[in-house]
Protein backbone atom coordinates (compact mmCIF):
# COMPACT_ATOMS: atom_id res chain seq x y z
CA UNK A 1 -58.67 46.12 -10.30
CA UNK A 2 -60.48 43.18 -8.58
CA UNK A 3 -63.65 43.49 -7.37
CA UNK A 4 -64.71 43.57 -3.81
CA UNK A 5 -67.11 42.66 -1.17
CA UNK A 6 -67.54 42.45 2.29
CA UNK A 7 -68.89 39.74 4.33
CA UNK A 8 -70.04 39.18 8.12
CA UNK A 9 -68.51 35.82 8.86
CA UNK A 10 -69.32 33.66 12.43
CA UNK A 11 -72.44 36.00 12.97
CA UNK A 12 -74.04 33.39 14.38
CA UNK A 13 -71.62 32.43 16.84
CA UNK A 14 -72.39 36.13 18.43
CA UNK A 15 -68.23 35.41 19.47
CA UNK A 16 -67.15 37.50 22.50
CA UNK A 17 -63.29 36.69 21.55
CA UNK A 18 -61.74 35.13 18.53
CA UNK A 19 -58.62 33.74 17.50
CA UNK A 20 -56.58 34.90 14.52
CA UNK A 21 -53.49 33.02 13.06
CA UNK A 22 -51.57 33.52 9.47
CA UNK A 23 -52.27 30.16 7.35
CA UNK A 24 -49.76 28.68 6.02
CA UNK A 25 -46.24 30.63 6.21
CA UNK A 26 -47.95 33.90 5.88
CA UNK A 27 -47.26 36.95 7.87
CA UNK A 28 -50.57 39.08 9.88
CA UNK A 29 -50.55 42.60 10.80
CA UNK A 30 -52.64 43.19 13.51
CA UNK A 31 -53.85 46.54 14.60
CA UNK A 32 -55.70 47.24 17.82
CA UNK A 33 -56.07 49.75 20.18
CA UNK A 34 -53.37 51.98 18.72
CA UNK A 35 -51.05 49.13 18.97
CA UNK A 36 -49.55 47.29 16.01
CA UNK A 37 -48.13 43.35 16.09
CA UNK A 38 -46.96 41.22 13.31
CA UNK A 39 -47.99 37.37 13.41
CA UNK A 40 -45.73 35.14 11.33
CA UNK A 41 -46.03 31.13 11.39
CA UNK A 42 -48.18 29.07 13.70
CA UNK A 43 -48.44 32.20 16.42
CA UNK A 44 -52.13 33.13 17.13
CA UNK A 45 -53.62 36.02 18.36
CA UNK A 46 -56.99 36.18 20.50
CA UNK A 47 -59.31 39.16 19.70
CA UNK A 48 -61.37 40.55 22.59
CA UNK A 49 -62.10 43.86 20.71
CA UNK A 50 -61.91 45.78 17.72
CA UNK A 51 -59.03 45.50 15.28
CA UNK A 52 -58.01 45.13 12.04
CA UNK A 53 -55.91 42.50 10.28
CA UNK A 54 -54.04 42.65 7.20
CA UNK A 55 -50.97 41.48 5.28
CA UNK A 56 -47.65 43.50 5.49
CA UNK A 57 -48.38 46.54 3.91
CA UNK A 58 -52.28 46.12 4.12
CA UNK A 59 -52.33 44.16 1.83
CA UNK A 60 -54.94 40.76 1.59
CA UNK A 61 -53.23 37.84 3.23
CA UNK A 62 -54.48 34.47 4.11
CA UNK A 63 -56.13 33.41 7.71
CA UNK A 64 -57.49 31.01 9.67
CA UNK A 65 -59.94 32.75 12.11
CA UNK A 66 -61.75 30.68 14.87
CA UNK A 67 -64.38 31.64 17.44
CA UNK A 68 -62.59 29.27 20.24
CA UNK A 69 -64.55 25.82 21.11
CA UNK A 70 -67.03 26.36 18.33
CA UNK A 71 -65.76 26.70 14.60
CA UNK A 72 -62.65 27.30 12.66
CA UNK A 73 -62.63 28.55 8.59
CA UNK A 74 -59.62 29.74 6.48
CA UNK A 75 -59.93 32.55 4.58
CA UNK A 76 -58.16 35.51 2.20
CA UNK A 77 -58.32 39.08 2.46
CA UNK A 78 -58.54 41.57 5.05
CA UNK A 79 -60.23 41.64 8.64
CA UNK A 80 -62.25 44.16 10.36
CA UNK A 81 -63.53 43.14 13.59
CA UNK A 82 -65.73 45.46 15.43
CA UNK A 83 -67.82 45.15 18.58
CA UNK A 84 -71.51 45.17 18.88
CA UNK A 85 -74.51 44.92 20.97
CA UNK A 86 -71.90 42.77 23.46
CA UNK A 87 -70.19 40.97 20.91
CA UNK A 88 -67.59 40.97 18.17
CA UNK A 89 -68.53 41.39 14.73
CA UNK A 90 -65.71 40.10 12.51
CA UNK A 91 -66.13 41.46 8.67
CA UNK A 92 -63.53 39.72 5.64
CA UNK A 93 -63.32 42.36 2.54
CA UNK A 94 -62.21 39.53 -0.01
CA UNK A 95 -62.10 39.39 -4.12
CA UNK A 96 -65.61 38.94 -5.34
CA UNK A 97 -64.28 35.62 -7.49
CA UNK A 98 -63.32 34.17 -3.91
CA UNK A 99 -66.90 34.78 -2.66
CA UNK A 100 -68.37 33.20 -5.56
CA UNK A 101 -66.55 29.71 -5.01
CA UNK A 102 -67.01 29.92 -1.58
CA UNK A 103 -70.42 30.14 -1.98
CA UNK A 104 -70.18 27.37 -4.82
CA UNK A 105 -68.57 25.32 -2.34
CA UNK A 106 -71.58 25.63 0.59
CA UNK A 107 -74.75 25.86 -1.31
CA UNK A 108 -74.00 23.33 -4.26
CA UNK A 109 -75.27 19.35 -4.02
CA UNK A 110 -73.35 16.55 -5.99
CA UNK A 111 -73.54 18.23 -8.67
CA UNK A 112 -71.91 17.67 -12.12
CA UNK A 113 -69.48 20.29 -13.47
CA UNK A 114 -71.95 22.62 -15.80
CA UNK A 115 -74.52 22.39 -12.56
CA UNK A 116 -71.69 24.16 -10.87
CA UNK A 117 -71.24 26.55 -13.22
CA UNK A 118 -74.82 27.67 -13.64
CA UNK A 119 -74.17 28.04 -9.64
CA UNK A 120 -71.56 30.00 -9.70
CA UNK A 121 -73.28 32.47 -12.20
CA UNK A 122 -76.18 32.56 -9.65
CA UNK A 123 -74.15 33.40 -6.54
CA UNK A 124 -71.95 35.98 -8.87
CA UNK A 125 -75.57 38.02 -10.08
CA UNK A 126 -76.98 38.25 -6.25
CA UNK A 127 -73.22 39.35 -5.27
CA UNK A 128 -73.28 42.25 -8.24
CA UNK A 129 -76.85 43.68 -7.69
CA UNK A 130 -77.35 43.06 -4.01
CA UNK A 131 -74.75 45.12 -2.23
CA UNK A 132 -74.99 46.68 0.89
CA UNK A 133 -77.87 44.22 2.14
CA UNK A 134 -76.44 45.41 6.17
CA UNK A 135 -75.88 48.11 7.47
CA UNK A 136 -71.68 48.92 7.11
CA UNK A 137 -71.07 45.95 5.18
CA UNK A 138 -72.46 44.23 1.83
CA UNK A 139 -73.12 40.52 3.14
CA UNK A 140 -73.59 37.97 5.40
CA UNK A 141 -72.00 34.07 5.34
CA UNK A 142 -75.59 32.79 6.29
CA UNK A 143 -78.63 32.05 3.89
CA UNK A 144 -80.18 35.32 4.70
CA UNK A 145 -77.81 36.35 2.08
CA UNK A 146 -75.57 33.35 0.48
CA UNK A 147 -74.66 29.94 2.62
CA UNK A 148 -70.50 30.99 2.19
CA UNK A 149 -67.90 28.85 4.02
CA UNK A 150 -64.48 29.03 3.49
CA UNK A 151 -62.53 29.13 -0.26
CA UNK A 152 -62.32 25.37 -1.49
CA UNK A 153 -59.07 24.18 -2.65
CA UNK A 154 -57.95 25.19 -6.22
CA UNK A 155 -58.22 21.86 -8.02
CA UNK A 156 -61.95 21.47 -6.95
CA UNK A 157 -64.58 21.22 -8.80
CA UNK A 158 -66.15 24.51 -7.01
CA UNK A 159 -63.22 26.56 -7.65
CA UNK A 160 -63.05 25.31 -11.64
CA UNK A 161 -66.33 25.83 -12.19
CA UNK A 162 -66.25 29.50 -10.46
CA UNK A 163 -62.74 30.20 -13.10
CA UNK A 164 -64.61 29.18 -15.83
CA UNK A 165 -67.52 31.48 -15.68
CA UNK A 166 -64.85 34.18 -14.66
CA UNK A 167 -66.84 37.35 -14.81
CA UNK A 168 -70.09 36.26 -16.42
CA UNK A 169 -73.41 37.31 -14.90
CA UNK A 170 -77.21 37.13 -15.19
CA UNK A 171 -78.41 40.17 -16.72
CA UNK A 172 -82.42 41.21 -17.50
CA UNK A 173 -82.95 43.89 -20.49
CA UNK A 174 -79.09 44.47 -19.70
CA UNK A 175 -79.34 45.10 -16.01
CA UNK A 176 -77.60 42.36 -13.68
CA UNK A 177 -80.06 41.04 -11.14
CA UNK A 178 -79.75 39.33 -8.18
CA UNK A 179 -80.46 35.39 -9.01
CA UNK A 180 -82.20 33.38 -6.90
CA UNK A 181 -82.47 29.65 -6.33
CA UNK A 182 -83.24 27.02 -3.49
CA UNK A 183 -82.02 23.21 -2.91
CA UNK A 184 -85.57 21.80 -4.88
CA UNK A 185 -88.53 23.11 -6.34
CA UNK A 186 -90.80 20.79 -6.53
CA UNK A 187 -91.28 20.26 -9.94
CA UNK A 188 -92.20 23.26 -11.12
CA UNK A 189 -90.97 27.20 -9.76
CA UNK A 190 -93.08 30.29 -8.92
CA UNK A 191 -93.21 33.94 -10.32
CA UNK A 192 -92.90 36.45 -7.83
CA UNK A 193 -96.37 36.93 -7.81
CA UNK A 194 -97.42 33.53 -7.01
CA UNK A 195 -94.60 33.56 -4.03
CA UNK A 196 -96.49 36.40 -2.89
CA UNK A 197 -92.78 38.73 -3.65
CA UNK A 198 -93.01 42.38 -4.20
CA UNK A 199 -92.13 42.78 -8.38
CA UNK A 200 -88.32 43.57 -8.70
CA UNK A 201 -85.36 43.96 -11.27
CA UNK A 202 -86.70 40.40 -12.80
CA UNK A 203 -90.04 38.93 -12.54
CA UNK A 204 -89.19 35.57 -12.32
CA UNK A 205 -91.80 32.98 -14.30
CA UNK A 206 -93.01 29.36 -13.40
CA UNK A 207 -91.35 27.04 -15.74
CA UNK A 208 -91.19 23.06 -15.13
CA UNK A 209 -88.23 20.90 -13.39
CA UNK A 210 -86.94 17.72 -14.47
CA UNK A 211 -87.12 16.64 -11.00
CA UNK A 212 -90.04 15.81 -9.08
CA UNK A 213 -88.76 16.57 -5.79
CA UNK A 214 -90.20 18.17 -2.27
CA UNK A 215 -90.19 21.81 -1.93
CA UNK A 216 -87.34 22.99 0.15
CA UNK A 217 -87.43 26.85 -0.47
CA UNK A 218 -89.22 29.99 -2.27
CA UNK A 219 -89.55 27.86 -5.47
CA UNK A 220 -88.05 31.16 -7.35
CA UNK A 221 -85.40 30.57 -10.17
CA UNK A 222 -82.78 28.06 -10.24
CA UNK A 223 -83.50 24.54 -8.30
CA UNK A 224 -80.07 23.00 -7.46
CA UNK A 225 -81.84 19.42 -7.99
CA UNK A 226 -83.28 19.90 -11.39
CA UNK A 227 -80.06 21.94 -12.67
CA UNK A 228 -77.99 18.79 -11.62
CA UNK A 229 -80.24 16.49 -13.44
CA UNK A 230 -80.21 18.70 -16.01
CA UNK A 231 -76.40 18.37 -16.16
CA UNK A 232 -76.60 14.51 -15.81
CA UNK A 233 -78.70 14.61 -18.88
CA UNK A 234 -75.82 16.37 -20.78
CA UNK A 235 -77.32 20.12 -20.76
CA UNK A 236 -74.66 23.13 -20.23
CA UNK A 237 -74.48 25.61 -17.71
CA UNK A 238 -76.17 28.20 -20.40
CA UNK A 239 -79.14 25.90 -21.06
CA UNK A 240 -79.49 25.19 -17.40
CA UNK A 241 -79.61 29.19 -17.09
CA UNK A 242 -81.33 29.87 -19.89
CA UNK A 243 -84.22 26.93 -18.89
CA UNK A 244 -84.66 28.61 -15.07
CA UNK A 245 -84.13 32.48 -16.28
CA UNK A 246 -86.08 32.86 -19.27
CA UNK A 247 -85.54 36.31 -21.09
CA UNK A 248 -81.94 36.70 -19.89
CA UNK A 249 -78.93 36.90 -20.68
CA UNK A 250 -75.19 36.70 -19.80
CA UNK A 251 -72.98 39.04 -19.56
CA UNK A 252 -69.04 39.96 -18.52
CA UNK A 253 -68.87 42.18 -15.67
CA UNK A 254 -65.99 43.62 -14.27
């Protein structure tokens, strides 16, 4: 059974109305307000309240959902839009794998292959141990949770290196945690107790990057900057982990 997670998408946007289509030559069924209508081809829909979308049979199906005049993302799963506070709140329950090279895709620099990977292990941990961040769904497409945009195509380098580390997670005395990381360090990360962080699953410790670069974030676990230099320098995606999560390990999760 694949595993599953649910993401606010366009929160941002605060959309009033948005526009639903099938992608590709994929069929949407659309329920709202007791009513049901089946999308097939280039035919769009505009949402102006709650609903849910689906394949035939409720099953996942791919989408290209747009907040009109603003942005436009493809994604794969199912669709819950609900209104709130005065706006629309549109929610994608999609396969946990999808999330991770989504996020992959978004957060990651030029970045060689094994950076990615190390990435994609990252992302996968804070997906496992921090569900349920909001309240009625597990996570948002922002940074408050993980930058996500949409899936990137299967031949990319995101979307290997997120098949390749199929399953594997960051785990502390055998507990997954939720990995953190931010674009540069520095030179050198925190512990949580020198970010000023209350102590959690993992404590984090200061260790030294290869790069010597500004801080741009909490300085806590993996620096995208020093994990690609690392992989310019020939290091794997396990000594990139191991270097930026000391006293960890990885693990297969379902």
């Amino acid at each position: 059974m694949l595993a599953l997670v649910t993401v606010s998408v366009f929160g941002l946007f605060h959309p009033t109305e948005l526009d639903i289509r099938p992608a590709g030559a994929g069929v949407l069924v659309v329920e709202q307000e007791g009513r049901t209508l089946t999308l097939e081809g280039a035919r769009s829909f505009r949402l102006r309240s709650a609903a849910r979308v689906t394949g035939r049979d409720g099953a996942p199906a791919a989408f290209v959902l747009s907040v009109p005049g603003k942005i436009q993302r493809e994604f794969h799963g199912r669709l819950e839009v609900r209104r709130e506070a005065g706006h629309l709140l549109a929610i994608v329950e999609m396969d946990r794998e999808t999330a991770v090279a989504s996020i992959v895709a978004a957060e990651s620099m030029r970045a060689g292959l094994e950076a990615l990977k190390a990435q994609a292990v990252a992302a996968r941990s804070f997906l496992i141990a921090s569900r349920h961040r909001h309240d009625g769904y597990d996570f948002c497409d922002t940074t408050h949770c993980q930058f996500m945009k949409e899936p990137p195509p299967p031949a990319s380098a995101a979307m290997r290196a997120t098949n390749e580390t199929h399953g594997l997670a960051l785990a502390y005395q055998g507990k997954v945690f939720a990995a953190l990381y931010s674009a540069d360090c520095g030179g050198h990360t925190r512990t949580l107790e020198q970010a000023g962080w209350k102590l959690e699953d993992y404590p984090y410790f200061a260790v030294e990057c290869p790069i010597k670069g500004r801080v741009s974030g909490h300085q806590l676990g993996l620096c995208q900057r020093g994990a690609a230099a690392m992989a310019a320098m020939g290091a794997t995606f396990r000594a990139i982990l191991a270097h930026y999560f000391p006293a960890t390990s990885l693990i297969a999760v379902e």
